[in-house]
Protein backbone atom coordinates (compact mmCIF):
# COMPACT_ATOMS: atom_id res chain seq x y z
CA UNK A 1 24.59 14.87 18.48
CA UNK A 2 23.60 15.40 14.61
CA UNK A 3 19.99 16.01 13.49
CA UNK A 4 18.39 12.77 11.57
CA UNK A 5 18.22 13.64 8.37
CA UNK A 6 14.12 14.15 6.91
CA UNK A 7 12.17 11.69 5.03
CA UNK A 8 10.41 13.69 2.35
CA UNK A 9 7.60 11.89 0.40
CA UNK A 10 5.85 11.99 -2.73
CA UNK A 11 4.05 13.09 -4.69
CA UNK A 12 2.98 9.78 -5.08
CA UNK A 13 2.28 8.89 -8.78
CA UNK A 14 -0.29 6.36 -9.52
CA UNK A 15 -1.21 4.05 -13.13
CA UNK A 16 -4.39 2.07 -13.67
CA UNK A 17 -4.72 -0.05 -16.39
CA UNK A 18 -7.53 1.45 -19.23
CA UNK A 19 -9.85 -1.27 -18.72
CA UNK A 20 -12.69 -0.72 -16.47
CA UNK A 21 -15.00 -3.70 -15.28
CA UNK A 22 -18.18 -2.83 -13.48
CA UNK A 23 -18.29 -5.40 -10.44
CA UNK A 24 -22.17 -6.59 -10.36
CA UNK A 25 -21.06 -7.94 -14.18
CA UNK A 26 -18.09 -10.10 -13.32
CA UNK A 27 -18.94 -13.53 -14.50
CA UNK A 28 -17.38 -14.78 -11.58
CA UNK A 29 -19.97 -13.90 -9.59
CA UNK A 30 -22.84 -15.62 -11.23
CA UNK A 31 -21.61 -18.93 -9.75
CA UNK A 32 -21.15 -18.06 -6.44
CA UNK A 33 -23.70 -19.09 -4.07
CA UNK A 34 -26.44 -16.29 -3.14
CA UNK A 35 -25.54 -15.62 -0.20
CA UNK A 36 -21.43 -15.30 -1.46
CA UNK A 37 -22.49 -13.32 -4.41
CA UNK A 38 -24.34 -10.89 -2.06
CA UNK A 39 -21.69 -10.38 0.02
CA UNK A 40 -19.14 -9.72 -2.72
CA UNK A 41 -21.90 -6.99 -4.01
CA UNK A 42 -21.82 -5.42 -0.31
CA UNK A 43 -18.12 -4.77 -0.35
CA UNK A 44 -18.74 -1.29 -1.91
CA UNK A 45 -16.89 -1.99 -4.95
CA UNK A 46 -18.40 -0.60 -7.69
CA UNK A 47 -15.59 -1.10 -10.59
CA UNK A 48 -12.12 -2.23 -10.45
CA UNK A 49 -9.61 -1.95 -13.32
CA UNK A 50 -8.16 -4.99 -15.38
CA UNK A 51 -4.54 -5.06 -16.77
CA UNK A 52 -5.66 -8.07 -18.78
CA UNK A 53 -1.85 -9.59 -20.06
CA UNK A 54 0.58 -6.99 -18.52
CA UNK A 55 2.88 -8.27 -15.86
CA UNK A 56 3.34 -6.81 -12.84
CA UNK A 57 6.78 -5.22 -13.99
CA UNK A 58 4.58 -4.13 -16.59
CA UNK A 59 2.81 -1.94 -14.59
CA UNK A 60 5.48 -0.75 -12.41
CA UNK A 61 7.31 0.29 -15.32
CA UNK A 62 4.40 2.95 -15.62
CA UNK A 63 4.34 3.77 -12.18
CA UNK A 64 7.81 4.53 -12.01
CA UNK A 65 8.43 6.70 -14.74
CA UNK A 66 5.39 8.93 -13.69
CA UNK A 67 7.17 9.19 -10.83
CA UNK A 68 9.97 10.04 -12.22
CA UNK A 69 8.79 12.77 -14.79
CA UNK A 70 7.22 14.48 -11.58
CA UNK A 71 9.61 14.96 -9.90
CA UNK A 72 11.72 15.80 -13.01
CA UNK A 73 14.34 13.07 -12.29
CA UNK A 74 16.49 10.54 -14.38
CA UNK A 75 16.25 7.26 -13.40
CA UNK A 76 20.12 7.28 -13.77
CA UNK A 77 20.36 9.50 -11.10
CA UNK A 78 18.73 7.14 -8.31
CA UNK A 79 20.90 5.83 -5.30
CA UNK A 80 18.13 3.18 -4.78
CA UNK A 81 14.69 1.68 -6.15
CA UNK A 82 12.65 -0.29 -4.13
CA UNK A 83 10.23 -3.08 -5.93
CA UNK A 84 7.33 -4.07 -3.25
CA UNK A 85 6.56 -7.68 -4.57
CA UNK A 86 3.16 -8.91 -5.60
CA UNK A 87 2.44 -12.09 -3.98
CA UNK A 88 3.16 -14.01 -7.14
CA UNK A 89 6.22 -13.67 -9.28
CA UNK A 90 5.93 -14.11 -13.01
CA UNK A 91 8.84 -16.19 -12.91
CA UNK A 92 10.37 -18.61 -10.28
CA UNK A 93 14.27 -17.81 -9.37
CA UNK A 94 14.69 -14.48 -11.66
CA UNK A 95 14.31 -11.10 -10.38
CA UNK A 96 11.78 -9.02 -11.04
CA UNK A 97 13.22 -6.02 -9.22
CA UNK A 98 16.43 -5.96 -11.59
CA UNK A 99 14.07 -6.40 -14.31
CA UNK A 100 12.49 -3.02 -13.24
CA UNK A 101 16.21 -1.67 -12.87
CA UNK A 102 16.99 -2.48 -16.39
CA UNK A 103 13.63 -1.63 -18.11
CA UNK A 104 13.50 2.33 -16.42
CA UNK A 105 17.34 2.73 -16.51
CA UNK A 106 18.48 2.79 -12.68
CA UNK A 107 21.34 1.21 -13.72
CA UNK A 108 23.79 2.81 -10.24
CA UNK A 109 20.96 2.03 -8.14
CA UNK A 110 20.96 -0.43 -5.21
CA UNK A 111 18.05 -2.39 -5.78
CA UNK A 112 16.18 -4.90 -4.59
CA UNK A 113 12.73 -6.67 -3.68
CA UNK A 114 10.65 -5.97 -0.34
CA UNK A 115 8.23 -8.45 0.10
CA UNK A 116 6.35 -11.05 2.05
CA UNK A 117 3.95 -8.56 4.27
CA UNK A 118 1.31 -8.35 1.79
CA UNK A 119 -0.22 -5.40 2.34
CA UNK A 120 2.37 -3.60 4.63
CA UNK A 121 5.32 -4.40 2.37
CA UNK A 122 5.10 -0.94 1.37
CA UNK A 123 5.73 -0.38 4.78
CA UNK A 124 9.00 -2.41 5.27
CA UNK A 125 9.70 -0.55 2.08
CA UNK A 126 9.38 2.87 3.36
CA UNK A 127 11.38 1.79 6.80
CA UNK A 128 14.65 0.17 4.43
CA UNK A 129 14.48 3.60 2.42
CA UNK A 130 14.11 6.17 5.46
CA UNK A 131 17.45 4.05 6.50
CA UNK A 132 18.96 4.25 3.54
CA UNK A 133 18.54 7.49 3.49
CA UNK A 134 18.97 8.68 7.22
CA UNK A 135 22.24 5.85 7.10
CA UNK A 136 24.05 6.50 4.10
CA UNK A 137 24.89 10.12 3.12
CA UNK A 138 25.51 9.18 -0.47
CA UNK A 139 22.35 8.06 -0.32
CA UNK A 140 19.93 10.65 -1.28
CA UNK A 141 16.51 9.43 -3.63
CA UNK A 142 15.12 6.24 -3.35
CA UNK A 143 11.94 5.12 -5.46
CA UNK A 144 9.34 2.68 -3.92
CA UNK A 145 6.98 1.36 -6.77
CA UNK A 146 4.35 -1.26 -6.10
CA UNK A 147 2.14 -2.93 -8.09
CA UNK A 148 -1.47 -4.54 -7.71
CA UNK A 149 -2.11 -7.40 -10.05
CA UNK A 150 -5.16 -10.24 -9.71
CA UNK A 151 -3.00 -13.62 -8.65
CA UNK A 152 -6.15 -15.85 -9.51
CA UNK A 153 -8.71 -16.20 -12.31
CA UNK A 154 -11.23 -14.62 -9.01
CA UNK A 155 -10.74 -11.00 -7.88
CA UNK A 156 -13.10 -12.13 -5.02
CA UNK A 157 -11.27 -12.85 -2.10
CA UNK A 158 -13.96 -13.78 0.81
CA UNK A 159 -14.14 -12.90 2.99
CA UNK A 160 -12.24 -10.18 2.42
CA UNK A 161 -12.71 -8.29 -0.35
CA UNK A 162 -12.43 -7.67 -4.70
CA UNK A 163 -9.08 -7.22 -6.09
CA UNK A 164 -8.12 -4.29 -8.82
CA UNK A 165 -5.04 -3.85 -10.92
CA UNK A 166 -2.73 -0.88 -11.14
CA UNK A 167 0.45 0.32 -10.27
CA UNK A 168 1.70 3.56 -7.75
CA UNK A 169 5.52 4.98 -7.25
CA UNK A 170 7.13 7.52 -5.17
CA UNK A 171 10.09 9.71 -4.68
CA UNK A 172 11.44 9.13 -1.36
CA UNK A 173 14.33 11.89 -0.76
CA UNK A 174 16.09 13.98 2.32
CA UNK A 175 15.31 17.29 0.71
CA UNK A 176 13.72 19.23 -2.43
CA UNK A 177 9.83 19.19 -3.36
CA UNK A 178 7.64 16.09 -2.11
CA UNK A 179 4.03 16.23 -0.12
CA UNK A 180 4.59 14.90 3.54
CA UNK A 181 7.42 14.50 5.53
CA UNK A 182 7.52 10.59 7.00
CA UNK A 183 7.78 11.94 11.29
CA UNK A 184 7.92 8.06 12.12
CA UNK A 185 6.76 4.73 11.94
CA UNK A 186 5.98 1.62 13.31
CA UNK A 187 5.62 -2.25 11.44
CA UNK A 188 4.78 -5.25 14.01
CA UNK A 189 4.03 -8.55 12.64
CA UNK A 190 3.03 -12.15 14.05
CA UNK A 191 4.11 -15.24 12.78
CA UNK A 192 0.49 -17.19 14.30
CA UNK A 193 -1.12 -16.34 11.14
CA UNK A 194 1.37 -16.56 8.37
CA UNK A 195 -0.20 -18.87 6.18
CA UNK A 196 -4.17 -17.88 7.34
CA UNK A 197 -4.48 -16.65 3.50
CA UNK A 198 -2.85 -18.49 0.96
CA UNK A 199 -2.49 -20.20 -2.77
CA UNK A 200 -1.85 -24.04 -3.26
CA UNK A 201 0.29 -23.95 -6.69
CA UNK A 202 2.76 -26.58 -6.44
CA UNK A 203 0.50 -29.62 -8.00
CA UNK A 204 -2.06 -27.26 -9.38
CA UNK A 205 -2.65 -25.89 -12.66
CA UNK A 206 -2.71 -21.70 -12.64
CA UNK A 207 -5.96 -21.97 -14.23
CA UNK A 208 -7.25 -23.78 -11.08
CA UNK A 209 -5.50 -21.76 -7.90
CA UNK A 210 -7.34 -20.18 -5.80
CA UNK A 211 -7.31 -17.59 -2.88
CA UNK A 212 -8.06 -19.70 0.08
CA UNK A 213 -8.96 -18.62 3.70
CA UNK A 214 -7.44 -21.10 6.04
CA UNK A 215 -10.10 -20.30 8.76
CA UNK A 216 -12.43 -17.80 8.12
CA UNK A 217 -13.58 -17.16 11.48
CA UNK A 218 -10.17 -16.48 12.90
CA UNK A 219 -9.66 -13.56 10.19
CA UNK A 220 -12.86 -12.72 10.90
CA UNK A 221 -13.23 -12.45 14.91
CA UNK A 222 -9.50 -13.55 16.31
CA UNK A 223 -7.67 -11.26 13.99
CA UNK A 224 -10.30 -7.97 13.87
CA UNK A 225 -9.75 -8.20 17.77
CA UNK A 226 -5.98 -8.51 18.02
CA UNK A 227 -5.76 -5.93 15.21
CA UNK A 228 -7.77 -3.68 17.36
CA UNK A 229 -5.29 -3.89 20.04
CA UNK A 230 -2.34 -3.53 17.94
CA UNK A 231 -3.50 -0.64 16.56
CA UNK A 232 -4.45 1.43 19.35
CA UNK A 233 -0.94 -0.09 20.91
CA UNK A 234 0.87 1.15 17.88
CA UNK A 235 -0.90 4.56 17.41
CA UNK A 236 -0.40 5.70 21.27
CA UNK A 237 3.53 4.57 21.04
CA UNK A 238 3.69 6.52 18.03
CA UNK A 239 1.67 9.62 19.29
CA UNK A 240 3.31 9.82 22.75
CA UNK A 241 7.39 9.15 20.95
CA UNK A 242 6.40 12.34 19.08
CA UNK A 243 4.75 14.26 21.55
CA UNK A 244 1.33 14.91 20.18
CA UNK A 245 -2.38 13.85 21.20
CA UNK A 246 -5.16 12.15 19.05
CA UNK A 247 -6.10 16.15 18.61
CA UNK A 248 -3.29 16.76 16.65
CA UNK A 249 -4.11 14.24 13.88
CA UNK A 250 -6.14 16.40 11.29
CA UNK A 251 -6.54 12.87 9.03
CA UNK A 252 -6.32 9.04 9.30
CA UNK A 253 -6.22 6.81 6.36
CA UNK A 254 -6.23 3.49 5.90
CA UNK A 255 -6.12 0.13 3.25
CA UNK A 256 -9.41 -0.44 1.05
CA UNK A 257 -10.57 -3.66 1.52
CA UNK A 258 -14.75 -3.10 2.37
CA UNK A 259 -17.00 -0.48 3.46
CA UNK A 260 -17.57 -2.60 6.80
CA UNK A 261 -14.32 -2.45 7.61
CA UNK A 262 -14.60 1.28 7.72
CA UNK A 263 -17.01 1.09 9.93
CA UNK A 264 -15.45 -1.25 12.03
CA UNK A 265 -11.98 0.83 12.82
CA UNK A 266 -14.08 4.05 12.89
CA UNK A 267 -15.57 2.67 15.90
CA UNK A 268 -12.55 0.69 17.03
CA UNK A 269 -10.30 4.21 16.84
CA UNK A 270 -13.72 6.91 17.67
CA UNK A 271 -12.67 8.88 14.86
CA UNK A 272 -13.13 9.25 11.22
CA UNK A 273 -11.55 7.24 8.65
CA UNK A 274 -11.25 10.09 5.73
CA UNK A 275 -13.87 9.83 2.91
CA UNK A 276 -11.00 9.53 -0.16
CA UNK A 277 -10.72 5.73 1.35
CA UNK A 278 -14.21 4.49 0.55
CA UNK A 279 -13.84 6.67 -2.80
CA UNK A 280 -11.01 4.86 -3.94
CA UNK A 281 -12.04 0.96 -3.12
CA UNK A 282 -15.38 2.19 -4.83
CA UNK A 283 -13.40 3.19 -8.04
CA UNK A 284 -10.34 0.52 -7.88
CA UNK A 285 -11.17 -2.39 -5.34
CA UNK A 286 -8.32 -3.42 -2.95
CA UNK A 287 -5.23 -2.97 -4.28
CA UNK A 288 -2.72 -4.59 -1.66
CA UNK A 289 -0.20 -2.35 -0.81
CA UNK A 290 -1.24 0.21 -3.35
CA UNK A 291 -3.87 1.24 -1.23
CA UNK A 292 -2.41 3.89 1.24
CA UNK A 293 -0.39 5.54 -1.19
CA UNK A 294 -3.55 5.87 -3.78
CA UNK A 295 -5.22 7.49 -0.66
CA UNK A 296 -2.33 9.77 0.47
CA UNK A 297 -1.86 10.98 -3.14
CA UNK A 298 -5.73 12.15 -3.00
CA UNK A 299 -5.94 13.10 0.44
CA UNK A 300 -2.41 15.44 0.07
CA UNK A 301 -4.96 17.58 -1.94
CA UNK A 302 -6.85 18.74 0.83
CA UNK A 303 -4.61 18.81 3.89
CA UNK A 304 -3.18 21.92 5.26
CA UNK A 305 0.46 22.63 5.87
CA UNK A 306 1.48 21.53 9.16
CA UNK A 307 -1.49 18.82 9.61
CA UNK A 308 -0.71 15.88 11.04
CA UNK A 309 -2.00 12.48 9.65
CA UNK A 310 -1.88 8.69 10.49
CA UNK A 311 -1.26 5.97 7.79
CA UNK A 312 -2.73 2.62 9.05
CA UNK A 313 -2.26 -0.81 7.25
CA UNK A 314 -2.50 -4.15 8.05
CA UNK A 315 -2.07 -7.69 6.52
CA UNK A 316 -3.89 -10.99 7.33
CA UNK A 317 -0.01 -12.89 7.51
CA UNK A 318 -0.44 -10.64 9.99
CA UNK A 319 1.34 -7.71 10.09
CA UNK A 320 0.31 -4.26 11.12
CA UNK A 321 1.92 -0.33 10.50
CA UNK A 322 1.30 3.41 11.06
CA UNK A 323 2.82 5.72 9.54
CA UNK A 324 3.17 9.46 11.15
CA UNK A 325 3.39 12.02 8.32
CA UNK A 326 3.28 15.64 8.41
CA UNK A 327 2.16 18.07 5.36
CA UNK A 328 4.39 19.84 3.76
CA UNK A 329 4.07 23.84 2.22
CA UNK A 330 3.58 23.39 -1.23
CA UNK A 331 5.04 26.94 -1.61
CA UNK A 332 8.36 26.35 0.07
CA UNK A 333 9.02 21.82 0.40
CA UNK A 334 9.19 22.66 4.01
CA UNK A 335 7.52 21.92 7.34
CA UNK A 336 5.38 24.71 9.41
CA UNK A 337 5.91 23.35 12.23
């Protein structure tokens, strides 16, 4: 019976438009009703960044080539490049992944879009690339570059959250230098809430669309409960596959959407969501599925070789995933195990 061949990860490189908008000055705000306005102030945003006219390929463009420079790779040389999808193509019918393709130079790689989670696309991302790579022995780096970019005129989305802009990429290969190895993972999704969030464009002007909430207290109450349960579901399957306790887990990180949520799945898990989290939505807002990869990249920094750590997203469509990583020795690109 052969050995799987490893996921190695990262370093994850990461772009943010220069712009920086403090959040208590977004015009937006001043005509929201009090008690809307002093919600979106609660959040714990405190700036998010503005790419202003770029595109979302714009961005990813930047993303990817930081990516690419750090790990001291040609694009030519990639066997695949993942595009996660924002939630709003530029364009109807083209392709914004080949686009990516063209503009960086991947021009052998299999590429393609992965889309349609929201948030935990990156996710489905990182499962088509592990099999890619565990799969396909010619197959041997594969790039996963998302991008964060405002859909509406509003980067209020209640009650959710405030939306940044930027742009994050990373390596994912079966050997050389990277920051965690990807142990396992799990995605789980339910159809019951696929549209719960969602834009009405067909017979509306862009200026007018809008982020709606189909039923706020069902994302609110319904979904915070079954996300509980899927979450401590998904973490024990994961944990007991891999033969480790919750004492093993040196970190857990999750998306950036509010400093309540925090709270909330620091309760709901009894243990510490880790402080680079609320540091990054207070710099950047939510940025989809940017978010765990911003907070890997900055919690890499200050893990130990060896440490175990869970990745937790989630998306109101709904969908859910953990990741299991393990930290790599900067010194060698291997495991202590």
């Amino acid at each position: 019976m052969t050995t799987p061949r490893r996921v190695i990860i990262g370093p994850v490189a990461t772009w943010f438009p220069e712009r920086e908008l403090p959040v208590a000055g977004l015009p937006e705000l001043a005509g929201l009703p009090a008690a809307r306005r002093a919600h979106a102030l609660s959040l714990g945003v405190d700036t998010v960044r503005d790419a202003a006219g770029a595109s979302e390929v714009d961005l990813a463009e930047h993303a990817a080539r930081a990516a690419l420079g750090r790990a001291g790779l040609d694009a030519g040389g990639l066997d695949a490049l993942l595009l996660v999808q924002g939630r709003v193509p530029e364009y109807l019918l083209a392709s914004e992944a080949t686009r990516l393709q063209h503009r960086i130079g991947a021009h052998r790689a299999f590429t393609t879009g992965v889309g349609d989670l929201g948030c935990v696309s990156v996710s489905a991302a990182f499962a088509l690339g592990s099999a890619l790579l565990r799969g396909d022995p010619r197959c041997r780096t594969v790039l996963v570059v998302t991008t964060a970019r405002t859909p509406t005129r509003s980067r209020y989305r209640p009650p959710m959250t405030l939306l940044g802009d930027g742009a994050a990429a990373v390596l994912l290969t079966t050997s050389g230098d990277g920051t965690h190895e990807l142990v396992d993972q799990t995605v789980r999704s339910d159809g019951a809430y696929a549209d719960l969030f969602r834009i009405d464009y067909r017979d509306v002007p862009e200026r007018e669309w809008t982020e709606e909430c189909a039923d706020e207290p069902t994302y609110s109450f319904r979904l915070a409960v079954e996300s509980r349960k899927r979450f401590a579901a998904l973490n024990a399957e994961l944990l007991a596959r891999n033969g480790l306790g919750q004492d093993r887990i040196a970190a857990r990180l999750t998306q950036n959407l509010a400093a309540g949520a925090f709270a909330f799945w620091q309760e709901a898990l009894d243990a510490e969501i880790d402080p680079v989290c609320r540091r990054n939505l207070a710099a950047y807002g939510h940025l989809g599925s940017m978010d765990v990869l911003v907070n890997l990249a900055d919690a890499a920094a200050s893990q130990a070789p060896g440490a175990y750590s869970l990745v937790m997203n989630s998306s109101p469509v709904a969908a859910w995933s953990t990741w299991l990583l393990r930290r790599l020795d900067d010194r060698t690109g291997g495991v202590i195990r």
